[in-house]
Protein backbone atom coordinates (compact mmCIF):
# COMPACT_ATOMS: atom_id res chain seq x y z
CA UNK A 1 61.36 28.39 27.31
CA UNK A 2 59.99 25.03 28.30
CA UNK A 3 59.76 23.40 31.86
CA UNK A 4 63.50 21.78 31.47
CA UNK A 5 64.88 25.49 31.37
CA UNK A 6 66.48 24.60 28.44
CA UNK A 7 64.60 24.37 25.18
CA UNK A 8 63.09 27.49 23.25
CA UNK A 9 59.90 27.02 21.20
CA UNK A 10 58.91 29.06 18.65
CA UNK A 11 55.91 28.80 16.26
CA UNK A 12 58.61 28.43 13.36
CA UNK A 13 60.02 25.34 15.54
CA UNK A 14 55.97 23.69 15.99
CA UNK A 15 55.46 21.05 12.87
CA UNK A 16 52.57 21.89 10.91
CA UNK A 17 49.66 19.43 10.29
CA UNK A 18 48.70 19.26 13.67
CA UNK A 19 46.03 21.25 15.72
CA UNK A 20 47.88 23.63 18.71
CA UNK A 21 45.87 25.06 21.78
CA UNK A 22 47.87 27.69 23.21
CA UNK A 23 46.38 28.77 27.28
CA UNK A 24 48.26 32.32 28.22
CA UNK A 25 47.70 32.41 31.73
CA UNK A 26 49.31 33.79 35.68
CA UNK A 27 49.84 30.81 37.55
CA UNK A 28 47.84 32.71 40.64
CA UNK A 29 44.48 33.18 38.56
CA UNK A 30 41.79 31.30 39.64
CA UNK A 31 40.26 31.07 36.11
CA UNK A 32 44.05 30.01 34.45
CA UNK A 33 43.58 26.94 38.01
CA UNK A 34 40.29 25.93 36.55
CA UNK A 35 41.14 26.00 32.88
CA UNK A 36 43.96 24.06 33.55
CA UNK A 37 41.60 21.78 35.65
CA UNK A 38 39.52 21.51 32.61
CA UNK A 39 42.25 20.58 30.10
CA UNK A 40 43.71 17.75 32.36
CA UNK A 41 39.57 16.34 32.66
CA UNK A 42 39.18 16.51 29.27
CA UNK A 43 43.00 15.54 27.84
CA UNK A 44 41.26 12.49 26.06
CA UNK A 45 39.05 14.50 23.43
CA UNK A 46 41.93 16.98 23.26
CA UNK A 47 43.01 16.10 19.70
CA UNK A 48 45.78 18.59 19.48
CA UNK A 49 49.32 19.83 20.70
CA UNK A 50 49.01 21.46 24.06
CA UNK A 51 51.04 24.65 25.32
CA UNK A 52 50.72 26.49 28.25
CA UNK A 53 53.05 29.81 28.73
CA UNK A 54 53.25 32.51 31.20
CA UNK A 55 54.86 35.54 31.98
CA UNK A 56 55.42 34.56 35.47
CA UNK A 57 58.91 34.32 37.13
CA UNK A 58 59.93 30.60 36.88
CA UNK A 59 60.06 29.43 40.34
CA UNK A 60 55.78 30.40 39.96
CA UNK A 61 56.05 28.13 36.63
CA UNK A 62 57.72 25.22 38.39
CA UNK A 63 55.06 25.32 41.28
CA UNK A 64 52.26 25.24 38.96
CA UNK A 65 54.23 22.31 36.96
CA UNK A 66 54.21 20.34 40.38
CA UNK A 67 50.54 21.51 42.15
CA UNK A 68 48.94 19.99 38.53
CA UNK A 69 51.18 17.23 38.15
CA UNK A 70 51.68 18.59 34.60
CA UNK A 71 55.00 16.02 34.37
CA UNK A 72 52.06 13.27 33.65
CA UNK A 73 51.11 14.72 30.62
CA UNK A 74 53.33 14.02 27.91
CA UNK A 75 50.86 16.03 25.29
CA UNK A 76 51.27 19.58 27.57
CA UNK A 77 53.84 21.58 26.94
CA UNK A 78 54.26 24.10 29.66
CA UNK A 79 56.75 27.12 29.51
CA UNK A 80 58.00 30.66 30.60
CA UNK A 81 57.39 33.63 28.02
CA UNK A 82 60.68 34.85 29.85
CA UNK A 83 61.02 37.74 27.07
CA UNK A 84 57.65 38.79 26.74
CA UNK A 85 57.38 37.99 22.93
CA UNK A 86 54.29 36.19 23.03
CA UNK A 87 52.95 38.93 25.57
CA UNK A 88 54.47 41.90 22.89
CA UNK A 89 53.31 40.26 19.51
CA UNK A 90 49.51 39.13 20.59
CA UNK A 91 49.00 41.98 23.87
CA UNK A 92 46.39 39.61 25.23
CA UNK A 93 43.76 41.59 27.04
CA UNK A 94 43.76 39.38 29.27
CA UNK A 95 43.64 35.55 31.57
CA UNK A 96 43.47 32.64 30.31
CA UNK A 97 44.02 33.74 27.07
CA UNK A 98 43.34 30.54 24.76
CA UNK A 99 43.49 30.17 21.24
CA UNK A 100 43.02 27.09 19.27
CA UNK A 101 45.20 26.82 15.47
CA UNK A 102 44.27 24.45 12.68
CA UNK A 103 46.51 21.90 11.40
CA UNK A 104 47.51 25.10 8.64
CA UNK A 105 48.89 27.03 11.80
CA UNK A 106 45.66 29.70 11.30
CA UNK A 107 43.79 31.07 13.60
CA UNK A 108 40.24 29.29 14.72
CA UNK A 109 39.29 30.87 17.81
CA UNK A 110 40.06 32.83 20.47
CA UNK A 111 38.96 33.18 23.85
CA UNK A 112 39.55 35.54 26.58
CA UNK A 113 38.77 35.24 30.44
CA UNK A 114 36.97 31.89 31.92
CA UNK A 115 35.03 29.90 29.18
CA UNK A 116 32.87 27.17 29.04
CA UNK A 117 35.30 24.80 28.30
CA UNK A 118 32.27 22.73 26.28
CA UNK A 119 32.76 25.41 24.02
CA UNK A 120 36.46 25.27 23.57
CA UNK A 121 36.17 21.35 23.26
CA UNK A 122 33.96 21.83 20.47
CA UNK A 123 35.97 24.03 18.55
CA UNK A 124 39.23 21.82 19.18
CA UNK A 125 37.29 19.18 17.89
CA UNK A 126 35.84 20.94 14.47
């Protein structure tokens, strides 16, 4: 569920024929803070759709919406995994969990944990 509380994404719902970065993260982690830092820096060579989900209660959501000034952003996409399905159908082992998709909604890369985010730039790019 997105920001506005009211619209549902789904991969089925995401157009194909565009690149997606997906950042699975706990508004409280310090590594989730600085990834998010490092997407916002770096929005320009960001050729791709942007979404950032949690499993956090929403009132954590909306504080990390406001503290990054994510409403600025018209390419992020920020939203609650209020049912756990993302959490139940990938079981990330962990925060930030980012994975980049080509244009043919496959899998490029994964990452787990704090990354050089030169490294996921690079692969966005490719």
């Amino acid at each position: 569920m997105l920001i506005d509380s009211a619209t549902i994404v789904s991969s089925d719902k995401i157009a194909g024929g565009t690149k997606l970065f997906i950042m699975y993260f706990r508004p409280d982690c310090e590594h989730c803070q600085l990834e998010t830092r490092n997407i916002i820096k770096n929005l320009n060579q960001i050729n791709s759709k942007i979404l950032l989900l949690t499993p956090a209660p929403f009132g954590e959501l909306k504080t990390f919406y406001k503290d990054f000034d994510l409403a600025s952003y018209q390419r992020i996409m920020i939203g609650s995994d209020y049912d756990y399905s993302f959490l139940k159908k990938f079981k990330p082992k962990g925060v930030p969990y980012m994975a980049i998709y080509d244009s043919g909604k496959k899998l490029k890369k994964l990452y787990v944990g704090e990354t050089d985010f030169q490294l996921v730039l690079k692969e966005i790019k490719s």
